[in-house]
N, C-alpha and C. Protein backbone atom coordinates (compact mmCIF):
# COMPACT_ATOMS: atom_id res chain seq x y z
N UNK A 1 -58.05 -2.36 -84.18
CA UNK A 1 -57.82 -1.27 -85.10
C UNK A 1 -58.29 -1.69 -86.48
N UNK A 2 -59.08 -0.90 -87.01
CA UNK A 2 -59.25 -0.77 -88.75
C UNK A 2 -58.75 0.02 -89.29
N UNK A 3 -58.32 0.04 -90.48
CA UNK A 3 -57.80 0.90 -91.37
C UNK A 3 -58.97 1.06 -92.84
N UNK A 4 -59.16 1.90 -93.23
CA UNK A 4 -59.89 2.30 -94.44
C UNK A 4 -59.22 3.24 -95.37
N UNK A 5 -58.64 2.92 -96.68
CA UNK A 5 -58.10 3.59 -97.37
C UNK A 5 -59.11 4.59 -98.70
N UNK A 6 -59.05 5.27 -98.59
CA UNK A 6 -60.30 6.08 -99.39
C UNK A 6 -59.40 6.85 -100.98
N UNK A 7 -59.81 7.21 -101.48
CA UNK A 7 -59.85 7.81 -103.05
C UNK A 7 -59.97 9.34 -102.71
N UNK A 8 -59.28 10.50 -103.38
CA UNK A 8 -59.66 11.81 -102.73
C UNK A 8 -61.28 12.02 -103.34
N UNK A 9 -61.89 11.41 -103.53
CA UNK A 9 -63.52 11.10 -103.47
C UNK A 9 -64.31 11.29 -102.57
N UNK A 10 -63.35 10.25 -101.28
CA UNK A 10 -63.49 9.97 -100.39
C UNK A 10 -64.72 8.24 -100.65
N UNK A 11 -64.33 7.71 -101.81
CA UNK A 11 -64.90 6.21 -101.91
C UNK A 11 -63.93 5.66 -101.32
N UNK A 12 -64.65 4.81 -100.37
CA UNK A 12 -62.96 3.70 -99.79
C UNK A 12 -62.74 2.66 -100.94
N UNK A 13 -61.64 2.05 -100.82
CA UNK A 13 -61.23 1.27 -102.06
C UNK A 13 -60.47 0.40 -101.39
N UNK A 14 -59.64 0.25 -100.14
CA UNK A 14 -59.47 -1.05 -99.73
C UNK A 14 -59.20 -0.92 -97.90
N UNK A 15 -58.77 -1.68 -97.02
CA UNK A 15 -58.97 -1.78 -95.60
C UNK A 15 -58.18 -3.14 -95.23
N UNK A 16 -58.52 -2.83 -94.08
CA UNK A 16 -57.31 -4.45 -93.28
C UNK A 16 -57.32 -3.48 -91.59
N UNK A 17 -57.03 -4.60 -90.69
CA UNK A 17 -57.64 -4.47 -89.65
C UNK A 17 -55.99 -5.39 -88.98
N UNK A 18 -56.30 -5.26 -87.19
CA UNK A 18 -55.41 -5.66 -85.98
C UNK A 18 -56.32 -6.01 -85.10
N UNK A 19 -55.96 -7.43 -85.12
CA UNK A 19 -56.58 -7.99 -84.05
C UNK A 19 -55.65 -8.67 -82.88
N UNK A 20 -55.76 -8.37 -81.43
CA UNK A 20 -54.60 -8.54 -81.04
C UNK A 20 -54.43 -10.07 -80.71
N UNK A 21 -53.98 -10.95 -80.45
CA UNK A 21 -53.18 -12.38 -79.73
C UNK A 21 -52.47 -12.57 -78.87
N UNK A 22 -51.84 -12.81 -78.40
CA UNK A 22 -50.78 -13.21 -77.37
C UNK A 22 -49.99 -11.73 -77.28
N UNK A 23 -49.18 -11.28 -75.45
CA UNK A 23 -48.53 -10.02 -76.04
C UNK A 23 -47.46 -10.21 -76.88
N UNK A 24 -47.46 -8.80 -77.92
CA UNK A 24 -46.29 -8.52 -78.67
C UNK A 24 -46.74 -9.51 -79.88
N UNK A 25 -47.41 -9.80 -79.59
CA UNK A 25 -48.24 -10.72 -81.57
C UNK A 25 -49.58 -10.01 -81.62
N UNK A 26 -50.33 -9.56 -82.66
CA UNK A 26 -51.24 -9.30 -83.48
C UNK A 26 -51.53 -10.12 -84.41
N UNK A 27 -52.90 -10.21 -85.26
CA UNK A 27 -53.49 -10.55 -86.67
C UNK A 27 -53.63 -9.69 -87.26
N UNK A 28 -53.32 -9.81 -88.57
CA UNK A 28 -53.99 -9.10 -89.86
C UNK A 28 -55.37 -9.61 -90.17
N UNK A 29 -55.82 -8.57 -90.30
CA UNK A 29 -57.77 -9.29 -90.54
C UNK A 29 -58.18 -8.40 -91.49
N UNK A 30 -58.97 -8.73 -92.24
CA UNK A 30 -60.15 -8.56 -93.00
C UNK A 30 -59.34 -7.39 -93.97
N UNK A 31 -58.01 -7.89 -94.92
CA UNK A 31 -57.45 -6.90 -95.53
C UNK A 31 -58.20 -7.10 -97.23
N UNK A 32 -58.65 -6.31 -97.86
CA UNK A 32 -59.28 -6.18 -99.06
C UNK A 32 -59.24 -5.26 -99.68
N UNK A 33 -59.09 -5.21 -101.05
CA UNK A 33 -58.56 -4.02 -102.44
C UNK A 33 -59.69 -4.10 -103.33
N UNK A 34 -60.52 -3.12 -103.85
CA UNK A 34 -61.55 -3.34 -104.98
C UNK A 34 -60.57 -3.58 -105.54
N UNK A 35 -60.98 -4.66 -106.78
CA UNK A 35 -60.46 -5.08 -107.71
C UNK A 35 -60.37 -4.21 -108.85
N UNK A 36 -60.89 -2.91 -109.19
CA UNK A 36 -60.10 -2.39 -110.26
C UNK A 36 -58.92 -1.63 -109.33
N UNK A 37 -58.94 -1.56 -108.41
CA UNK A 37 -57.66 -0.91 -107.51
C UNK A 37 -56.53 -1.63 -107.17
N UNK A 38 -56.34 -3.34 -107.64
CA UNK A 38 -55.69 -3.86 -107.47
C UNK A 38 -54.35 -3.76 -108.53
N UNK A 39 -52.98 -4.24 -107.56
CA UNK A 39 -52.21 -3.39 -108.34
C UNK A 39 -51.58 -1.87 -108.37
N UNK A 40 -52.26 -1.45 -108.16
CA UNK A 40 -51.89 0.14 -108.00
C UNK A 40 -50.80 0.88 -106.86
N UNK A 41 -50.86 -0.52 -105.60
CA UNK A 41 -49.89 -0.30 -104.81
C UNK A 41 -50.97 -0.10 -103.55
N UNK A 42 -51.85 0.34 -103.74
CA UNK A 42 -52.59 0.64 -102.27
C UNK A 42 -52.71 -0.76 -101.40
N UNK A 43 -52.73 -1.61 -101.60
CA UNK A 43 -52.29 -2.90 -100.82
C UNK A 43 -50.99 -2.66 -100.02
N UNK A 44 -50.11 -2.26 -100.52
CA UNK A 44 -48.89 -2.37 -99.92
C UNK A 44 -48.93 -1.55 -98.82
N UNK A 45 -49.63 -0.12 -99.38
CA UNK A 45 -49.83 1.20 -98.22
C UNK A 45 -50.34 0.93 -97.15
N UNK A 46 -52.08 0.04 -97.41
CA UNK A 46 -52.60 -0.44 -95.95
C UNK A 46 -52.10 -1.43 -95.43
N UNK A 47 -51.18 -2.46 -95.69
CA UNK A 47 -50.20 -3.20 -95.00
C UNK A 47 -49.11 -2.60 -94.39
N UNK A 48 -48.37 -1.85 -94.97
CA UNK A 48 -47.43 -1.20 -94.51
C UNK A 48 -47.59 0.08 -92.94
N UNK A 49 -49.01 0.69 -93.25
CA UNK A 49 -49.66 1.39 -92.24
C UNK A 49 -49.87 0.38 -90.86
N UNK A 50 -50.68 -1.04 -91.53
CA UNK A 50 -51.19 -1.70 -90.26
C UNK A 50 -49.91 -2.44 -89.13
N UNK A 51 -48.73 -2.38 -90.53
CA UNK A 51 -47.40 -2.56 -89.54
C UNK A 51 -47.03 -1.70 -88.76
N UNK A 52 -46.98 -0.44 -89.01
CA UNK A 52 -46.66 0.71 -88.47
C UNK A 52 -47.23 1.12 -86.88
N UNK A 53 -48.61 0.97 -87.36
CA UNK A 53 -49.85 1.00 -86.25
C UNK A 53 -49.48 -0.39 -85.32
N UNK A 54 -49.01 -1.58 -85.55
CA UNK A 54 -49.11 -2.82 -84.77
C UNK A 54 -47.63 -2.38 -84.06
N UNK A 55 -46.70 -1.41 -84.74
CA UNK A 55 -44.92 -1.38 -83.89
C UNK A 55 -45.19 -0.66 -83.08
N UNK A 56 -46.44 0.39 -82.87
CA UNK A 56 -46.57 1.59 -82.22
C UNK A 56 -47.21 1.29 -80.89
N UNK A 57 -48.42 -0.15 -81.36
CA UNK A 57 -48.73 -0.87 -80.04
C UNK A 57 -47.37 -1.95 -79.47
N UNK A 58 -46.77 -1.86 -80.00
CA UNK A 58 -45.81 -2.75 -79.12
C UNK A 58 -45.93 -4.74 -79.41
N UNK A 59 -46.52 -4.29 -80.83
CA UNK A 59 -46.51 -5.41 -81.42
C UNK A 59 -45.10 -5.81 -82.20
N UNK A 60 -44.69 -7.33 -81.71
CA UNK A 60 -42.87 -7.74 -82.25
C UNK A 60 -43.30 -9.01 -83.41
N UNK A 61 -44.52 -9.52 -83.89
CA UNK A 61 -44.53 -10.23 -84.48
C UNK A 61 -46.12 -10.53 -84.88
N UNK A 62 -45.84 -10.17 -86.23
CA UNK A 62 -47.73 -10.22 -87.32
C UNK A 62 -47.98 -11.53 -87.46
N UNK A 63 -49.29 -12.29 -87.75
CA UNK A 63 -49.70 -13.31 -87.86
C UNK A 63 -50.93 -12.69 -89.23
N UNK A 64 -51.05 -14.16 -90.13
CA UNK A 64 -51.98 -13.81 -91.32
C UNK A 64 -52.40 -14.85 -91.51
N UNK A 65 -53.69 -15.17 -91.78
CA UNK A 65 -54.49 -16.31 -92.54
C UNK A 65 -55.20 -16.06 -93.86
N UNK A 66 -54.74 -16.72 -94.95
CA UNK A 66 -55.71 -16.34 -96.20
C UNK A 66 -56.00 -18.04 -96.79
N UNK A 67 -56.81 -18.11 -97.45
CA UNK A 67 -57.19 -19.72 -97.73
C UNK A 67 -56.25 -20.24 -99.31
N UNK A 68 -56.65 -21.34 -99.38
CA UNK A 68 -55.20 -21.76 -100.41
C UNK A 68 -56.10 -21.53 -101.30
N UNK A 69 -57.28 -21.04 -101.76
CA UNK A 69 -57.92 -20.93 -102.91
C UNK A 69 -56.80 -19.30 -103.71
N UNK A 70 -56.51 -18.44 -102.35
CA UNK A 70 -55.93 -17.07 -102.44
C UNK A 70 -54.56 -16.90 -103.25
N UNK A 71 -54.36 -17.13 -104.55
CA UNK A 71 -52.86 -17.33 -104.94
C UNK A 71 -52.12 -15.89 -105.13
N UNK A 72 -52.81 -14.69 -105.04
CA UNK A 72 -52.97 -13.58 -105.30
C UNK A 72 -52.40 -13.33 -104.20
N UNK A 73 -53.27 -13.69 -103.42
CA UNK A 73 -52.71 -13.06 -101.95
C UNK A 73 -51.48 -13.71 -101.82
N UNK A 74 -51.54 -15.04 -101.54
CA UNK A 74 -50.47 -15.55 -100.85
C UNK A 74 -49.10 -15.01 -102.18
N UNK A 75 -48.78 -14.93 -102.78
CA UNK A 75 -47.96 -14.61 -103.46
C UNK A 75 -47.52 -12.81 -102.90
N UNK A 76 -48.61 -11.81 -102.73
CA UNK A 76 -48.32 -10.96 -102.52
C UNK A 76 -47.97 -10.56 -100.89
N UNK A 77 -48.50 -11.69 -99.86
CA UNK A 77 -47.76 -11.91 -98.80
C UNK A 77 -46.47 -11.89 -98.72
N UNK A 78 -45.90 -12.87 -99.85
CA UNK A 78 -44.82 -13.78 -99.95
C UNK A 78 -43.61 -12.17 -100.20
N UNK A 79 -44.29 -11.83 -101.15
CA UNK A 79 -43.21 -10.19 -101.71
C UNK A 79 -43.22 -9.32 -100.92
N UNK A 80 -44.12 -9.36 -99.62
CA UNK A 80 -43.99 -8.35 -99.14
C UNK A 80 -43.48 -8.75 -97.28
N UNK A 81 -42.72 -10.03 -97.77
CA UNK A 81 -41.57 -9.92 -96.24
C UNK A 81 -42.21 -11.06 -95.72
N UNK A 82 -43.47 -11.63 -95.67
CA UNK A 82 -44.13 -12.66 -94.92
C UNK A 82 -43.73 -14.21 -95.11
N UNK A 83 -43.38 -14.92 -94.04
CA UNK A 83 -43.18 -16.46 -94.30
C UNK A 83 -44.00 -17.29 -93.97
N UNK A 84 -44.30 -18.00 -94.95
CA UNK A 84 -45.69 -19.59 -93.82
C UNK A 84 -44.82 -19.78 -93.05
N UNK A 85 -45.76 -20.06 -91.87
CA UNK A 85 -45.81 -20.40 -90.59
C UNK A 85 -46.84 -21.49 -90.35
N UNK A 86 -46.94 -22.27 -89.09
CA UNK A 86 -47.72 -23.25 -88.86
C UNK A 86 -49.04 -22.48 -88.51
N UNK A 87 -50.56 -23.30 -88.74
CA UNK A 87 -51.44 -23.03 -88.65
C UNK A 87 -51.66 -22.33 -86.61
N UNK A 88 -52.30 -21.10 -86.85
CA UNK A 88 -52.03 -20.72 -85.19
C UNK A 88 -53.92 -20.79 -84.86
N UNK A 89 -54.17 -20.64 -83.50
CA UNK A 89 -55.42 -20.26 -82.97
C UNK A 89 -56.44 -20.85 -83.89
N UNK A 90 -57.24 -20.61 -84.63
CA UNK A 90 -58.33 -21.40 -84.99
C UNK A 90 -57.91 -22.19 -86.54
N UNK A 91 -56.86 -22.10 -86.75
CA UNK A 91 -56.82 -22.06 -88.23
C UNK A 91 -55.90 -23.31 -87.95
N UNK A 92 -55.09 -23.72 -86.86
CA UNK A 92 -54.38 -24.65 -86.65
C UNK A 92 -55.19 -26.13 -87.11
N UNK A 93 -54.38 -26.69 -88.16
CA UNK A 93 -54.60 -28.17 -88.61
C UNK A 93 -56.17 -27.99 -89.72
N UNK A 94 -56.14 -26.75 -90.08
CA UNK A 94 -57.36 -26.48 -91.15
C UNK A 94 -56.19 -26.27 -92.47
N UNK A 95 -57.17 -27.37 -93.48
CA UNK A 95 -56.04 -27.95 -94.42
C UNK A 95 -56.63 -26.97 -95.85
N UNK A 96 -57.52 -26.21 -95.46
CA UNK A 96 -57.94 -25.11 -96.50
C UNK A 96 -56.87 -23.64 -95.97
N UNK A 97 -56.29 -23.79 -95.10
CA UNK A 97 -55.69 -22.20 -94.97
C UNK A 97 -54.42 -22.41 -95.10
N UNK A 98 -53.83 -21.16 -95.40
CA UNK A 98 -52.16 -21.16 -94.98
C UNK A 98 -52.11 -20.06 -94.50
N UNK A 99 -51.13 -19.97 -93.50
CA UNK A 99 -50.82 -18.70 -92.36
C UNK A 99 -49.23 -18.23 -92.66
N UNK A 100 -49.07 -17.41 -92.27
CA UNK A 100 -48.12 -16.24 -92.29
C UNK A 100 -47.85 -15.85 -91.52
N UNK A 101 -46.13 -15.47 -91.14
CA UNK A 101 -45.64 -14.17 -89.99
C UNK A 101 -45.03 -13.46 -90.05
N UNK A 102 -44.68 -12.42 -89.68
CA UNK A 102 -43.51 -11.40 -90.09
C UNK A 102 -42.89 -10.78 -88.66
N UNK A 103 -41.79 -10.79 -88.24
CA UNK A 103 -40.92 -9.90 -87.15
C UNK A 103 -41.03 -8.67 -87.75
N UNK A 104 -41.31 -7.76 -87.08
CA UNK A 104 -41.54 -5.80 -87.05
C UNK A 104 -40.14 -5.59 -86.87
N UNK A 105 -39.64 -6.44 -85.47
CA UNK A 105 -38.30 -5.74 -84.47
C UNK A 105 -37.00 -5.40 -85.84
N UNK A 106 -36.70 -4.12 -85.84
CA UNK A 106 -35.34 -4.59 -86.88
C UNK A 106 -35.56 -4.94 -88.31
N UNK A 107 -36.51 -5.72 -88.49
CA UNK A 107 -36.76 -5.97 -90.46
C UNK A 107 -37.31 -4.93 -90.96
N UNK A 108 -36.44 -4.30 -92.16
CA UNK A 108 -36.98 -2.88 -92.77
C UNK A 108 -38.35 -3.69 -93.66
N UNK A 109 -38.88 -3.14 -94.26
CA UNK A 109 -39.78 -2.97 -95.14
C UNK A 109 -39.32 -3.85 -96.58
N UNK A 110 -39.79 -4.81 -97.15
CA UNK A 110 -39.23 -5.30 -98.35
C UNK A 110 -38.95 -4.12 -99.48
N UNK A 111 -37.58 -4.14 -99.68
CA UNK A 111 -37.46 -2.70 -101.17
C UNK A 111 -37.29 -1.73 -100.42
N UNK A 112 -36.99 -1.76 -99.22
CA UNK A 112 -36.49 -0.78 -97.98
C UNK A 112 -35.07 -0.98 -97.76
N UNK A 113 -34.14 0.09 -97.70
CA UNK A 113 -32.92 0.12 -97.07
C UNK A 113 -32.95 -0.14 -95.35
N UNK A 114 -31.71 -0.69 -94.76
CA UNK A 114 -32.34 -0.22 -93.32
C UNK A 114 -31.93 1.26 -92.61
């Protein structure tokens, strides 16, 4: 699955993708915000969608890789419910990445009631 978030323009302005893994685990892939759009919250929307879309496949647990150069990201991982986790599938014992997971089952949304 891809996601493409568009402008009522219809310019896309950011995206993020599901790639599946093991059952009931997925990846987050190829998630990106033009940078004057950063901030604005549309990050949160296409994350929050690609969760939505991954509970609907019967996905119980997200997986994420972004590189330690990413402080942006990993910080905005961090606020939005995600914990490092050990390096999984190709990224395992690569000392440039840090990975991420999040449980769907039951955990509301960070800044979510349940």
């Amino acid at each position: 699955m891809f996601l493409v978030d568009r402008d009522p323009d219809g310019t896309a302005i950011a995206c993020g993708g599901l790639r599946p893994l093991a059952p009931g685990e997925a990846e987050v892939k190829r998630t990106y915000v033009l940078p004057a759009r950063r901030g604005s919250g549309v990050a949160t929307a296409v994350l929050r969608a690609l969760e939505r879309a991954a509970a609907g496949l019967g996905v119980r647990r997200l997986l994420l890789e972004t590189g330690t150069a990413q402080l942006e990201a990993m910080r905005f991982y961090e606020r939005e419910g995600y914990r490092r986790t050990g390096g999984f599938g190709p990224y395992a014992g690569e000392p440039l990445s840090v990975c991420y997971a999040r449980d769907l089952q039951g955990a509301p949304a960070p800044g979510h009631a349940r």
